[in-house]
C-alpha atoms as a PDB file:
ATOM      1  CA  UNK A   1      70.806  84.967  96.951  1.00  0.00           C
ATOM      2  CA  UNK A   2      73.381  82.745  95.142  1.00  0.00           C
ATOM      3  CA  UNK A   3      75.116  85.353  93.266  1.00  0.00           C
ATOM      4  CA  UNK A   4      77.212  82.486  91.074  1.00  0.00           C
ATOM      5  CA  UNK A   5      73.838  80.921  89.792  1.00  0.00           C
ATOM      6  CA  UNK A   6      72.273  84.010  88.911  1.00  0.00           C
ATOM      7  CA  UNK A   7      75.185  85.036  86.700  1.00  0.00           C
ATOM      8  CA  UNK A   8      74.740  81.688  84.881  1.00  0.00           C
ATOM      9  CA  UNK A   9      70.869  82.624  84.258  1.00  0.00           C
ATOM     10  CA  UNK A  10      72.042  85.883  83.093  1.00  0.00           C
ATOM     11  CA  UNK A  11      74.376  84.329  80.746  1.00  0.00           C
ATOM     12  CA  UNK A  12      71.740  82.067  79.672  1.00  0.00           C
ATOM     13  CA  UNK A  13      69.103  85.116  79.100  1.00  0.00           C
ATOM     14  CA  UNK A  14      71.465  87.874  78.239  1.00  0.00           C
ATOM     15  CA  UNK A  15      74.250  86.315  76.575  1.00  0.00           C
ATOM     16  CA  UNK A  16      78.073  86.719  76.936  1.00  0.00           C
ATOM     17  CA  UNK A  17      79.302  88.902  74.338  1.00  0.00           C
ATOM     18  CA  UNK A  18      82.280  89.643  74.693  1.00  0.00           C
ATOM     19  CA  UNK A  19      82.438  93.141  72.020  1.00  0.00           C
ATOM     20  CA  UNK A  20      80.372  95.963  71.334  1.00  0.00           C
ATOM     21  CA  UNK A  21      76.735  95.075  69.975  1.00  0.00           C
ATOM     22  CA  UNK A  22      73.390  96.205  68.922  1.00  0.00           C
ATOM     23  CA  UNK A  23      70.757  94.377  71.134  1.00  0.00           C
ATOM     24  CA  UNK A  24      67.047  93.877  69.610  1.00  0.00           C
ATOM     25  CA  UNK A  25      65.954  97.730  70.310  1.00  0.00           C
ATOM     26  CA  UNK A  26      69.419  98.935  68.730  1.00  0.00           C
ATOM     27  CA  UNK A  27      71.133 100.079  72.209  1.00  0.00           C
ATOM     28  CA  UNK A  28      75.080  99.558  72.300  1.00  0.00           C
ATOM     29  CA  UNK A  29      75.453  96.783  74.811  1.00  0.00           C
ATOM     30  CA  UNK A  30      78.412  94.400  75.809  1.00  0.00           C
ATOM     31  CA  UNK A  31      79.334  91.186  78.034  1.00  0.00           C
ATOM     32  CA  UNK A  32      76.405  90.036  79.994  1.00  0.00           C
ATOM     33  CA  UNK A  33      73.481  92.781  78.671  1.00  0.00           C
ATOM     34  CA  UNK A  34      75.542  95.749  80.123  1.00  0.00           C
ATOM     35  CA  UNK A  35      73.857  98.703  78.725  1.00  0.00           C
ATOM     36  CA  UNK A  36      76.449 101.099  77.284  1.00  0.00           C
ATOM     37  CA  UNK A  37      74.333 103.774  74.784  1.00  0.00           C
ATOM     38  CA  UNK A  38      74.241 106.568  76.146  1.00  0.00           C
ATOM     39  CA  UNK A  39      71.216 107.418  74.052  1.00  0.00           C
ATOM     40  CA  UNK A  40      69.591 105.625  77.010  1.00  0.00           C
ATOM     41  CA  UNK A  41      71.748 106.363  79.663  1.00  0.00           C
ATOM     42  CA  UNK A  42      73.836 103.524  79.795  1.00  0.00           C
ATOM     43  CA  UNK A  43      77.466 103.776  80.335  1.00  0.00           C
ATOM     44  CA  UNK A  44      80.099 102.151  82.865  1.00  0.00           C
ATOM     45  CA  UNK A  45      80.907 103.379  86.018  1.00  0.00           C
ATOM     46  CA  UNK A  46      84.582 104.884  87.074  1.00  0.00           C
ATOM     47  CA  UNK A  47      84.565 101.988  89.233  1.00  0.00           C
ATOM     48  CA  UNK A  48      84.044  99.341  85.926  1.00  0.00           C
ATOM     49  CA  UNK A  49      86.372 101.547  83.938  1.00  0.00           C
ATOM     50  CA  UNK A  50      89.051 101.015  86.457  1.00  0.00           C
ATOM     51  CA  UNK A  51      88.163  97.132  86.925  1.00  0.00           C
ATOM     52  CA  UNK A  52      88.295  96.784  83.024  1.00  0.00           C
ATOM     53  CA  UNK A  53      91.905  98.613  82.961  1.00  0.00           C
ATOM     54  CA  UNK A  54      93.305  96.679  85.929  1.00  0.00           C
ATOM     55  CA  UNK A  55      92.765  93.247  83.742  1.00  0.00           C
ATOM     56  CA  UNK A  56      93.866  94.694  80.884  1.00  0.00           C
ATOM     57  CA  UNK A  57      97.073  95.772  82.474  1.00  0.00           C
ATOM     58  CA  UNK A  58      97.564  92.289  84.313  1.00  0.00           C
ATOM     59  CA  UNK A  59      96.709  90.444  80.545  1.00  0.00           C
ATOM     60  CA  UNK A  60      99.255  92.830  78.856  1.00  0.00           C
ATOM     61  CA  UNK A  61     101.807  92.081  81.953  1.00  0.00           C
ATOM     62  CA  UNK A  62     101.660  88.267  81.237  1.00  0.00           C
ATOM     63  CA  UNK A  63     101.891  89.357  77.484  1.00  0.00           C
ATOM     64  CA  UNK A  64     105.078  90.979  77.975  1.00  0.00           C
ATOM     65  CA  UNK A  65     106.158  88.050  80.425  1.00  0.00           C
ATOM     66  CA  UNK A  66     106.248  85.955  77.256  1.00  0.00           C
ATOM     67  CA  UNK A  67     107.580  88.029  74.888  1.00  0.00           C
ATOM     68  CA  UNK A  68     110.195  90.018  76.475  1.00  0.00           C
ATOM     69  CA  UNK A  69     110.884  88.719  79.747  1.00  0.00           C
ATOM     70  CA  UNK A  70     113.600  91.007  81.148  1.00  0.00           C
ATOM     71  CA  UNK A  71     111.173  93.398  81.700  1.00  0.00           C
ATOM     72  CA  UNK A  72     110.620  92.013  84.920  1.00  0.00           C
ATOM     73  CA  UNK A  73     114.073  93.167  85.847  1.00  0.00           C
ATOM     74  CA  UNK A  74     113.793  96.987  85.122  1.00  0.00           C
ATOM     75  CA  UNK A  75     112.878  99.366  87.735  1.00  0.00           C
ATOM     76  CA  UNK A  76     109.421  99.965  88.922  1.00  0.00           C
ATOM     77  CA  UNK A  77     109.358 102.968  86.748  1.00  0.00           C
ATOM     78  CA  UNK A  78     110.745 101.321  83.536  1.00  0.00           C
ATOM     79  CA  UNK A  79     108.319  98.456  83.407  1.00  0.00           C
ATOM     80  CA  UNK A  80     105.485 100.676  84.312  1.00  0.00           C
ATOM     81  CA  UNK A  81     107.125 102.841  81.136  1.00  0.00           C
ATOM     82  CA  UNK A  82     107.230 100.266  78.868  1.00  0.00           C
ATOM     83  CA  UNK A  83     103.395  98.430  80.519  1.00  0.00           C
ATOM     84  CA  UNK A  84     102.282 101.639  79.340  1.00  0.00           C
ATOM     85  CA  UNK A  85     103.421 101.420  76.026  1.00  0.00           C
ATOM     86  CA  UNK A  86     102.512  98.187  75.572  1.00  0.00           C
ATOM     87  CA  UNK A  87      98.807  99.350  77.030  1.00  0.00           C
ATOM     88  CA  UNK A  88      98.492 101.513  73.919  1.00  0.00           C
ATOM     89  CA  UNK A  89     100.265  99.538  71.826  1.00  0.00           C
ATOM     90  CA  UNK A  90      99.800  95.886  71.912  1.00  0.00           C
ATOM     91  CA  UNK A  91     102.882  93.848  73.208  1.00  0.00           C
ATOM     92  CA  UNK A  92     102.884  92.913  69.324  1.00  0.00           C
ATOM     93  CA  UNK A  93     103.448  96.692  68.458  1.00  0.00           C
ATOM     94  CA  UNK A  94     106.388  97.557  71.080  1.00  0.00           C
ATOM     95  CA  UNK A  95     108.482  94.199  70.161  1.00  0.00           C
ATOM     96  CA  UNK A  96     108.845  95.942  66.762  1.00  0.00           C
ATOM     97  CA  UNK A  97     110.838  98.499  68.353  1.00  0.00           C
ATOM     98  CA  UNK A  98     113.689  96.356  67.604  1.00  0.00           C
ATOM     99  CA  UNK A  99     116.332  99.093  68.666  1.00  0.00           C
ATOM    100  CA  UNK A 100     114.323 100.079  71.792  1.00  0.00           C
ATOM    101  CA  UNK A 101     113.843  96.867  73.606  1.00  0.00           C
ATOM    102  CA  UNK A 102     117.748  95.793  72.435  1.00  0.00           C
ATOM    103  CA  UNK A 103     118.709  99.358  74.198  1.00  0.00           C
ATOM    104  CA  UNK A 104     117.025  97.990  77.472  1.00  0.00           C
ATOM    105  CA  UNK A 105     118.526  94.927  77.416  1.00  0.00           C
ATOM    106  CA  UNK A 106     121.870  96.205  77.513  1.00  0.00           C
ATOM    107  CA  UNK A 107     120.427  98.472  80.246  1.00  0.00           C
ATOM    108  CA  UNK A 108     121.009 101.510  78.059  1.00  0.00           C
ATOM    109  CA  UNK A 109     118.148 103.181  79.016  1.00  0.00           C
ATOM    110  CA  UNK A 110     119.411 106.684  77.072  1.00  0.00           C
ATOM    111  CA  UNK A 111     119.370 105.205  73.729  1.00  0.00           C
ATOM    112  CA  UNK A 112     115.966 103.370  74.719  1.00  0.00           C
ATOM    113  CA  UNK A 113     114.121 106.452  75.484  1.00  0.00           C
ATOM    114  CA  UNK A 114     116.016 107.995  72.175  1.00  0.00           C
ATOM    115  CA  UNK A 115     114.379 105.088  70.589  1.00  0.00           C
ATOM    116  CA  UNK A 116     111.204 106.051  72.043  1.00  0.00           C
ATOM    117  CA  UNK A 117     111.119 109.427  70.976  1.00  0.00           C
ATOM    118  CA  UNK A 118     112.242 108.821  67.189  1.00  0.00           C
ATOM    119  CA  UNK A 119     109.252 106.856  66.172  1.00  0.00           C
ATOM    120  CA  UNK A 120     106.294 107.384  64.483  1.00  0.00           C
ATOM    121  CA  UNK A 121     104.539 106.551  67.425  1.00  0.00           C
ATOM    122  CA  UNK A 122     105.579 109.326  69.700  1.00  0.00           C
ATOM    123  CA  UNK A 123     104.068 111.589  66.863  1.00  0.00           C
ATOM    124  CA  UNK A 124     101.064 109.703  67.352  1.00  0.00           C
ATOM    125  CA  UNK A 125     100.514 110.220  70.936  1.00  0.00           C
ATOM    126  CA  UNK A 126     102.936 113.335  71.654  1.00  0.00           C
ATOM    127  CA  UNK A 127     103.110 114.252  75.751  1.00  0.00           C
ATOM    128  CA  UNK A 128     102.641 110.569  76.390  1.00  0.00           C
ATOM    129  CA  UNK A 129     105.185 109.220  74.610  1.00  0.00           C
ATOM    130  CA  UNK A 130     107.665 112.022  76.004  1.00  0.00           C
ATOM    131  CA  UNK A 131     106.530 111.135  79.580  1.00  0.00           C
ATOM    132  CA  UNK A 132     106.895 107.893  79.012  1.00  0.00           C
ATOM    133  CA  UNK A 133     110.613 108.022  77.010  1.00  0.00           C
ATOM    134  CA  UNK A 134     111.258 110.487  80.603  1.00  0.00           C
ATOM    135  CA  UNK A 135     110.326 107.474  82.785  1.00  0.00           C
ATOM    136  CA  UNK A 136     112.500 104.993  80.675  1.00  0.00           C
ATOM    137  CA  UNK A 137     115.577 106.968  80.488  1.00  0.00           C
ATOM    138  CA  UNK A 138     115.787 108.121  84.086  1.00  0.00           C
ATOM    139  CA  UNK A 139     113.905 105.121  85.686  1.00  0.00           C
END
């Protein structure tokens, strides 16, 4: 079986959608006729989940590459702190924390995690954004 022409007769048949949709019966699909209602027991598996968050995190890497590219030079910990932010956030969303990301490029990572923990957003998301400010200050 050629696996690579197959996928292009899916594409052709199914589509590539690319969001959330309706198909002709009204089941939630998305990308290539992936069932996703769970009214008919559709869904991903752990193993798609996983896949789907692995991309993510490698688009929202090169994201960050561009837009704030010292990150690079933080600890292991830090970037993963501020990767996760940027996860929930957008990259657009954490380079409005203005005081934050000029506290890590001075390499004051107290007043970063301050940062952190003084916005609206850590009200938003509470434990995270405490773990997260943890990770950042003490790298």
């Amino acid at each position: 079986m050629n696996r690579d022409r197959l996928l292009a007769q899916l594409i052709v048949d199914e589509g590539l959608i690319t969001f959330a949709y309706q198909d002709s019966l009204g089941y939630w699909t998305i990308g290539i006729g992936t069932l996703i209602d769970k009214r008919k027991g559709g869904g991903l598996t752990v193993d798609e989940c996983k896949m789907l968050a692995l991309n993510r995190i490698d688009q929202t890497a090169a994201r960050l590459d561009q837009a704030f590219p010292v990150w690079r030079e933080l600890s292991d910990v830090r970037q993963e702190s501020l990767l996760n932010m940027s996860f929930n956030l957008g990259v657009a969303g954490v380079m409005d924390f203005k005081k934050m990301l000029a506290a890590i490029q001075s390499r004051d990572y107290v007043q970063a995690a301050a940062e952190m923990r003084a916005s609206v957003w850590a009200g938003q998301v509470g434990p995270r954004a405490l773990r997260l400010a943890e990770m950042m200050e003490k790298g």
